[in-house]
Protein backbone atom coordinates (compact mmCIF):
# COMPACT_ATOMS: atom_id res chain seq x y z
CA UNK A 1 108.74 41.44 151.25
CA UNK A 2 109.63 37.83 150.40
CA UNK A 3 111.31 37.30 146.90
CA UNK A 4 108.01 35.30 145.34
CA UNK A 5 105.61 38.92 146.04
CA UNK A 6 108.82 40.83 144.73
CA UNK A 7 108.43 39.42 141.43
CA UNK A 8 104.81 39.18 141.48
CA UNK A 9 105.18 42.82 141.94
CA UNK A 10 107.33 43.47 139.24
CA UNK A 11 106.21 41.33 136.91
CA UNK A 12 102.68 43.16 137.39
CA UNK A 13 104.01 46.23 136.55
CA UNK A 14 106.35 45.46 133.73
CA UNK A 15 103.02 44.17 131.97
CA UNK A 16 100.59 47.04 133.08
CA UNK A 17 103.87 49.12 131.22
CA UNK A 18 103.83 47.21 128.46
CA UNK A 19 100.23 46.91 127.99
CA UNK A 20 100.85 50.72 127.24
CA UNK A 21 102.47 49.72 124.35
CA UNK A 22 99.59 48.75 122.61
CA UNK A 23 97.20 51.63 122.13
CA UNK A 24 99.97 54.13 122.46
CA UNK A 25 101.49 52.53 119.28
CA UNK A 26 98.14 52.48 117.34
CA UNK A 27 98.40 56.16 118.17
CA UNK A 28 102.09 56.65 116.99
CA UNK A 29 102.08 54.56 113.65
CA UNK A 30 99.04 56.95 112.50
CA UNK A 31 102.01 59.51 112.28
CA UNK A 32 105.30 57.84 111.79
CA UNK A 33 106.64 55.05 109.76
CA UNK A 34 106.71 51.59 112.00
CA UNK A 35 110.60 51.53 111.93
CA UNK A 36 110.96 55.38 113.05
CA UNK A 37 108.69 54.50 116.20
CA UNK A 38 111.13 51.31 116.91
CA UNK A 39 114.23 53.82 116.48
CA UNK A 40 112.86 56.79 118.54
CA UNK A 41 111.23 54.58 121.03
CA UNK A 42 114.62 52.52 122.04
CA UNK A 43 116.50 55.81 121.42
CA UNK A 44 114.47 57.89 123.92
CA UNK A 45 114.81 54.82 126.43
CA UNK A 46 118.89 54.64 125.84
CA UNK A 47 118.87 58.42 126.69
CA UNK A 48 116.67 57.76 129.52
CA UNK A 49 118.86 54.70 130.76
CA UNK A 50 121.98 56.41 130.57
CA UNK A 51 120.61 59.72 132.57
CA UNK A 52 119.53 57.56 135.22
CA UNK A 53 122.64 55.30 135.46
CA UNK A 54 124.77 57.93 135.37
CA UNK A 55 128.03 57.41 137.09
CA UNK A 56 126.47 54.01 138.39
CA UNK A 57 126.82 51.41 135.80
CA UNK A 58 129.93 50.63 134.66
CA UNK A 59 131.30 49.62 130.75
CA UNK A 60 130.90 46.38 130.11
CA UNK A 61 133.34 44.00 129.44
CA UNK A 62 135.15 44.37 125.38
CA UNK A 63 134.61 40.34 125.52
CA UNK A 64 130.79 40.56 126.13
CA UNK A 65 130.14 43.46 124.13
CA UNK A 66 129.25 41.01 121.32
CA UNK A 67 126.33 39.58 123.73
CA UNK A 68 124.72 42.63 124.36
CA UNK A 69 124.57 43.03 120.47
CA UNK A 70 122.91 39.29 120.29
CA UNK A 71 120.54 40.66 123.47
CA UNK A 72 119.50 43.77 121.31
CA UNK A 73 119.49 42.53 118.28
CA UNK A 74 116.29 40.38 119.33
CA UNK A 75 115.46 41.90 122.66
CA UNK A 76 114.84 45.56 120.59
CA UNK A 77 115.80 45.45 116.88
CA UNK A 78 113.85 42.74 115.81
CA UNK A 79 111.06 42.42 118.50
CA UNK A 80 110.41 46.06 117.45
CA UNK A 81 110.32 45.75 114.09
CA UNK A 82 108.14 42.75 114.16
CA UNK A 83 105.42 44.26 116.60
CA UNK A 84 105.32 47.78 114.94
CA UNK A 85 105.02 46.08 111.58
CA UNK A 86 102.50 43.61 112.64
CA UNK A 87 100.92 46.05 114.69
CA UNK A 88 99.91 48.06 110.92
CA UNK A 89 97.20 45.21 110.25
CA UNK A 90 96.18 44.00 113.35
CA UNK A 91 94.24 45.57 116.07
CA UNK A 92 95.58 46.04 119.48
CA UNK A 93 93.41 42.66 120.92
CA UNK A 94 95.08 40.57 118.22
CA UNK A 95 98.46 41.54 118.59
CA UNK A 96 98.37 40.89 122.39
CA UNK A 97 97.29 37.61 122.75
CA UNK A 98 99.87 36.81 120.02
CA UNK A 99 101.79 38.16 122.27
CA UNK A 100 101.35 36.11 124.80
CA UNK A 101 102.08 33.10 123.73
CA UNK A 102 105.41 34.19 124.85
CA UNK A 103 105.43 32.62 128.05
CA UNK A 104 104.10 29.46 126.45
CA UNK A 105 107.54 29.50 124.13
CA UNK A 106 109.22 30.35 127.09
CA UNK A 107 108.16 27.91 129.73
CA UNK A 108 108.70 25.37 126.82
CA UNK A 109 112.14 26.32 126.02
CA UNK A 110 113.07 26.46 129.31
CA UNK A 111 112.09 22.77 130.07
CA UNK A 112 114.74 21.81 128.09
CA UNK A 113 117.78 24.54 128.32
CA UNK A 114 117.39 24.72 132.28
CA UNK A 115 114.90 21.57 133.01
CA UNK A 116 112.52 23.85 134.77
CA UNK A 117 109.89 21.24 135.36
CA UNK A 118 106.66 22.39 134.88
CA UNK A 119 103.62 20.39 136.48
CA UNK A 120 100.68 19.41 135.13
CA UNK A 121 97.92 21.99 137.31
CA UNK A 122 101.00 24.51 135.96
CA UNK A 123 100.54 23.35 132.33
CA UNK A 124 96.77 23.18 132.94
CA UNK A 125 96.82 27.16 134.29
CA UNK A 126 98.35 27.64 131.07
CA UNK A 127 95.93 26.01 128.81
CA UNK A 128 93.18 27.92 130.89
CA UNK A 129 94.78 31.24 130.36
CA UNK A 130 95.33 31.06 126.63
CA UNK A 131 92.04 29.83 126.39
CA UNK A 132 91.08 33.37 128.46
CA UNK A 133 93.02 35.09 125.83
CA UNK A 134 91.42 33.55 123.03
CA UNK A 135 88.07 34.19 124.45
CA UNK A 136 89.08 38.17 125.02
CA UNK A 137 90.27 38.77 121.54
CA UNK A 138 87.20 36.66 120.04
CA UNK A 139 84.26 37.88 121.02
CA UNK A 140 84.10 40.26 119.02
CA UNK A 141 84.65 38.98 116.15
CA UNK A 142 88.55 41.22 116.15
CA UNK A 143 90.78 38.41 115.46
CA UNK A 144 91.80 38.99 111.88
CA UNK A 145 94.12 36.53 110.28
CA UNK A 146 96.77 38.27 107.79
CA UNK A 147 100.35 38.74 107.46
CA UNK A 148 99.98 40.73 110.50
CA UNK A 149 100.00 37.65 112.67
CA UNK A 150 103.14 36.32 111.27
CA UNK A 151 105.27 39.39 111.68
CA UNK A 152 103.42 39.53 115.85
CA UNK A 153 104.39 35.89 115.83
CA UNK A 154 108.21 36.57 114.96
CA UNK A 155 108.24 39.37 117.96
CA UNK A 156 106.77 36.73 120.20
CA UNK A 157 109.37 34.37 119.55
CA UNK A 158 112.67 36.93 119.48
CA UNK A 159 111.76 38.12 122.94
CA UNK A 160 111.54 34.42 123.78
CA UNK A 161 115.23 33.73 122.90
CA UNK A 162 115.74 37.22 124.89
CA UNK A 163 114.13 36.06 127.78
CA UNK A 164 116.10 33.63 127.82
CA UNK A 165 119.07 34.76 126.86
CA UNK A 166 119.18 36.79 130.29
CA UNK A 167 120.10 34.28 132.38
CA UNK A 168 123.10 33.87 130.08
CA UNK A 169 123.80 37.44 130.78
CA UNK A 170 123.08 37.83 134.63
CA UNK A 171 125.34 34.47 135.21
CA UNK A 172 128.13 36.42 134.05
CA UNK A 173 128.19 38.73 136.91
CA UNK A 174 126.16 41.68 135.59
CA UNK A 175 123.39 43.26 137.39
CA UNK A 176 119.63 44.00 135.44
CA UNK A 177 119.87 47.40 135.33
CA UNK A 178 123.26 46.88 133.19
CA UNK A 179 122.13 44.45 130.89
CA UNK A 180 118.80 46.46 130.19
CA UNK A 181 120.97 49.31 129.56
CA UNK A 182 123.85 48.01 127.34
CA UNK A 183 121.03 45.61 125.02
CA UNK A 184 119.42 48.82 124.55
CA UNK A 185 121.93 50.86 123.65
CA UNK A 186 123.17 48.17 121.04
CA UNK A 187 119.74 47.55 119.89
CA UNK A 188 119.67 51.45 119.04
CA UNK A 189 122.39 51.30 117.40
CA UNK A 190 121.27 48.48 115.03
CA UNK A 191 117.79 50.47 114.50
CA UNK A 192 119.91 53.89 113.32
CA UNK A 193 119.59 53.17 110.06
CA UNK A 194 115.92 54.13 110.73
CA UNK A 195 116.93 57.69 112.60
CA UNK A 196 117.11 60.03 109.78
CA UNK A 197 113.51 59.16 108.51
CA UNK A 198 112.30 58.80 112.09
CA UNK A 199 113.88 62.31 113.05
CA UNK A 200 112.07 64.09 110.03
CA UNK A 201 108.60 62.72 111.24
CA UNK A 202 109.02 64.05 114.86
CA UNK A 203 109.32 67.28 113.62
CA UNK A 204 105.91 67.70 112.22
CA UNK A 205 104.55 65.47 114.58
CA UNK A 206 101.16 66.74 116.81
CA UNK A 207 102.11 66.87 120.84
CA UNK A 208 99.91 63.84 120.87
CA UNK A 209 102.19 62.05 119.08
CA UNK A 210 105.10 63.40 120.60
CA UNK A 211 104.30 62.38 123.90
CA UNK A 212 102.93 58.77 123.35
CA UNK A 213 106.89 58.51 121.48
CA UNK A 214 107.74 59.52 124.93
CA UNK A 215 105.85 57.30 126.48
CA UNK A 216 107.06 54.21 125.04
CA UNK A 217 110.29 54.75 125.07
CA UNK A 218 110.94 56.09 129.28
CA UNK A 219 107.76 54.00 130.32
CA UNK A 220 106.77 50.84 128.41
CA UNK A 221 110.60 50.09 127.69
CA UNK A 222 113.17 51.60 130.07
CA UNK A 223 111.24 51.73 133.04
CA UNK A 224 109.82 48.42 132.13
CA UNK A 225 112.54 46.38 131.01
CA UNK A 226 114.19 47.39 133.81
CA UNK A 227 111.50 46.30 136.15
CA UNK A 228 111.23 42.50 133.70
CA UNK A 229 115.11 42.21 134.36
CA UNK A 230 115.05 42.28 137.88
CA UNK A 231 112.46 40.30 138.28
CA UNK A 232 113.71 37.54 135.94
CA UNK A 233 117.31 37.48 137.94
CA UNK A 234 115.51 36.79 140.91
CA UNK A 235 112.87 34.72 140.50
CA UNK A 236 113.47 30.96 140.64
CA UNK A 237 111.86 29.58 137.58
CA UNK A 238 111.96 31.57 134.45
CA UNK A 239 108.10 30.99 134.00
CA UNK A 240 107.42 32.63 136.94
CA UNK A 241 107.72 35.98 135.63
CA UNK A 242 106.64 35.26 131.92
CA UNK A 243 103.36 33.89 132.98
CA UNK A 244 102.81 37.39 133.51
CA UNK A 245 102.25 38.17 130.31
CA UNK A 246 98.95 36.84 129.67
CA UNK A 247 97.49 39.71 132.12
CA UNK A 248 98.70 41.84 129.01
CA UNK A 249 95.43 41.41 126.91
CA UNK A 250 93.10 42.57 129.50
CA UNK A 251 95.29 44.99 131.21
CA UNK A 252 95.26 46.25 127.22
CA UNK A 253 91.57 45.99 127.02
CA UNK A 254 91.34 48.19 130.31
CA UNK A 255 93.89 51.20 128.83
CA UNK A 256 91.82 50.92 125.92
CA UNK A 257 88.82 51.78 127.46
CA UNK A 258 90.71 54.50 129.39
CA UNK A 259 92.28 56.02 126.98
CA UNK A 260 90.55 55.52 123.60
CA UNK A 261 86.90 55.28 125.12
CA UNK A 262 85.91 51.91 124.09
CA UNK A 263 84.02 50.04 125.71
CA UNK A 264 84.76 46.62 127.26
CA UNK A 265 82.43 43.72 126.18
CA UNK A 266 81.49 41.19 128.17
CA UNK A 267 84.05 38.74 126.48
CA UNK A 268 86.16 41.01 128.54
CA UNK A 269 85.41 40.23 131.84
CA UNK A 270 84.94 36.43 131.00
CA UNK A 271 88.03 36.13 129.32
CA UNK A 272 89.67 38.19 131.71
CA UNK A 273 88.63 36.12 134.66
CA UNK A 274 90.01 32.98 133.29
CA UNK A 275 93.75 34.27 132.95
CA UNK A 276 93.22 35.61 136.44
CA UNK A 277 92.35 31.64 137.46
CA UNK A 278 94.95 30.41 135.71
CA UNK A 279 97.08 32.67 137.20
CA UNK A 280 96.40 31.54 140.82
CA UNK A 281 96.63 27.95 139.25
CA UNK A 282 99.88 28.32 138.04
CA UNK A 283 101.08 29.31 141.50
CA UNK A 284 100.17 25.78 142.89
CA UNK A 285 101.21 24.22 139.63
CA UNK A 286 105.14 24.88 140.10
C-alpha cells in the first residue's frame, strides 16, 4: 500500500471514530456534567493507551515532558472542554461543521509555519466542501447561533495549534503512538480536577451511558488519535490528513440515522456529495 492510500485510510477512519463523538456525547451530557465526560473520556483512553503500550513505549524525555503538557493541554483539556460545553446548546449538525473548519485553520496556518503551498483547485476543493457543510447543517433550518458556537469555535482552533504542534513533537524523534499516549496522559491529568464529580455520576449512571463513556474514550479518542497521529507523521502535507475532517458532518449525519433513528434529509445527500467532490478536488489541487 503506497503511503498517499495509507493516510487516506487512516484519516477515513480517525473521522468515521470521531464522528462517533457526536451523538454518543448528546447521549452522555443527558447524564453527566460536560467536564466529567471530558475527564472520564481522556481517562478511560489513558488507561486504554497504557494497557496497550505496555512494555512498548518508553518514558519520555524529563526535557519534553513540558511539551506533552502544551500537546494536552489543547489537544484534550481544552478541546474537550470547549466541544462538551458547546456541545450543551448546539445540536450535533452544528457543532460538526464548526468543526470542520479545522482543516481550513490548519491548511492556513500551515502556509505560513511550514510553507505548505496550497493551489488554487486545492483552495477551490475547500471552498466547495465548506460550502457542502454549510448546505448539510442548513437545510433544516438546525444551525442555531448562540454561545454554543463560540465555545465549538475555541475547540476548533485548540486542536488546530495541536495539529500542528505534532510535527514539533514527531521531529524530535518520538513515534505517534508515544506522543498520543503521553498528551493524553497529561491532558488527564489537567482535567482531574473534574474526577471526583465525574466519578460520582458514573455510579448512578444507566449502562447506556456507561458504555457510550466507553466508547469515547477507547474508540473516538485512543483508537482514533492514534490512527490521526500516524497518519499526520507520514503524510507529506499537513492538509492532507485534515481535509479529512469535513467527511465528519455527513459521516455524523449517517451514525445519526443509525443510531438515533433520524432520518437523513435530502440536504444530506446534496451536501454530502459536494465534500465528497471537493475531496477528489483537493487531491489534484496539491
Amino acid at each position: 500500500m503506497s503511503i498517499k492510500a495509507k493516510v487516506n485510510l487512516l484519516g477515513f477512519l480517525t473521522v468515521l471514530f470521531w464522528a462517533m463523538a457526536f451523538p454518543f456525547s448528546k447521549i452522555t451530557i443527558s447524564h453527566f456534567d460536560s467536564n466529567s465526560v471530558a475527564i472520564l473520556r481522556c481517562g478511560i483512553a489513558s488507561i486504554f493507551l497504557c494497557l496497550l503500550g505496555y512494555k512498548k513505549i518508553p518514558l519520555p524525555k524529563k526535557q519534553d515532558i513540558p511539551k506533552f503538557f502544551i500537546s494536552g493541554l489543547f489537544g484534550f483539556f481544552l478541546y474537550l472542554v470547549f466541544f462538551n460545553t458547546g456541545l450543551q446548546s448546539l445540536t450535533s449538525a452544528t457543532s460538526s461543521i464548526i468543526i470542520a473548519t479545522t482543516p481550513i485553520m490548519t491548511s492556513v496556518v500551515s502556509s505560513f509555519l511550514y510553507q505548505e503551498k496550497i493551489k488554487w483547485l486545492g483552495w477551490l476543493a475547500i471552498a466547495i466542501e465548506f460550502i457542502g457543510i454549510i448546505v448539510l447543517s442548513l437545510w433544516n433550518g438546525s444551525f442555531s447561533l448562540n454561545f454554543g458556537i463560540l465555545w465549538t469555535l475555541c475547540a476548533a482552533a485548540v486542536f488546530c495549534i495541536y495539529n500542528l504542534y505534532q510535527r514539533k513533537l514527531s521531529a524530535l524523534g518520538y513515534q505517534s503512538n508515544e506522543i498520543v499516549t503521553y498528551s493524553m496522559i497529561c491532558g488527564t491529568i489537567l482535567l482531574l480536577i473534574f474526577l471526583p464529580k465525574g466519578v460520582s455520576e458514573l455510579v448512578t449512571a444507566p449502562p447506556i451511558q456507561i458504555f457510550a463513556i466507553f466508547s469515547l474514550g477507547i474508540f473516538s479518542s485512543a483508537i482514533a488519535y492514534i490512527l490521526w497521529g500516524k497518519a499526520l507523521a507520514i503524510a507529506e502535507k499537513t492538509s492532507d490528513v485534515t481535509n479529512f475532517m469535513f467527511l465528519t458532518p455527513l459521516l455524523s449525519t449517517i451514525l445519526g440515522f443509525l443510531l438515533l433513528k433520524e432520518i437523513p434529509s435530502i440536504g444530506t445527500f446534496i451536501g454530502g456529495s459536494m465534500i465528497l467532490i471537493g475531496l477528489i478536488l483537493f487531491q489534484f489541487g496539491k
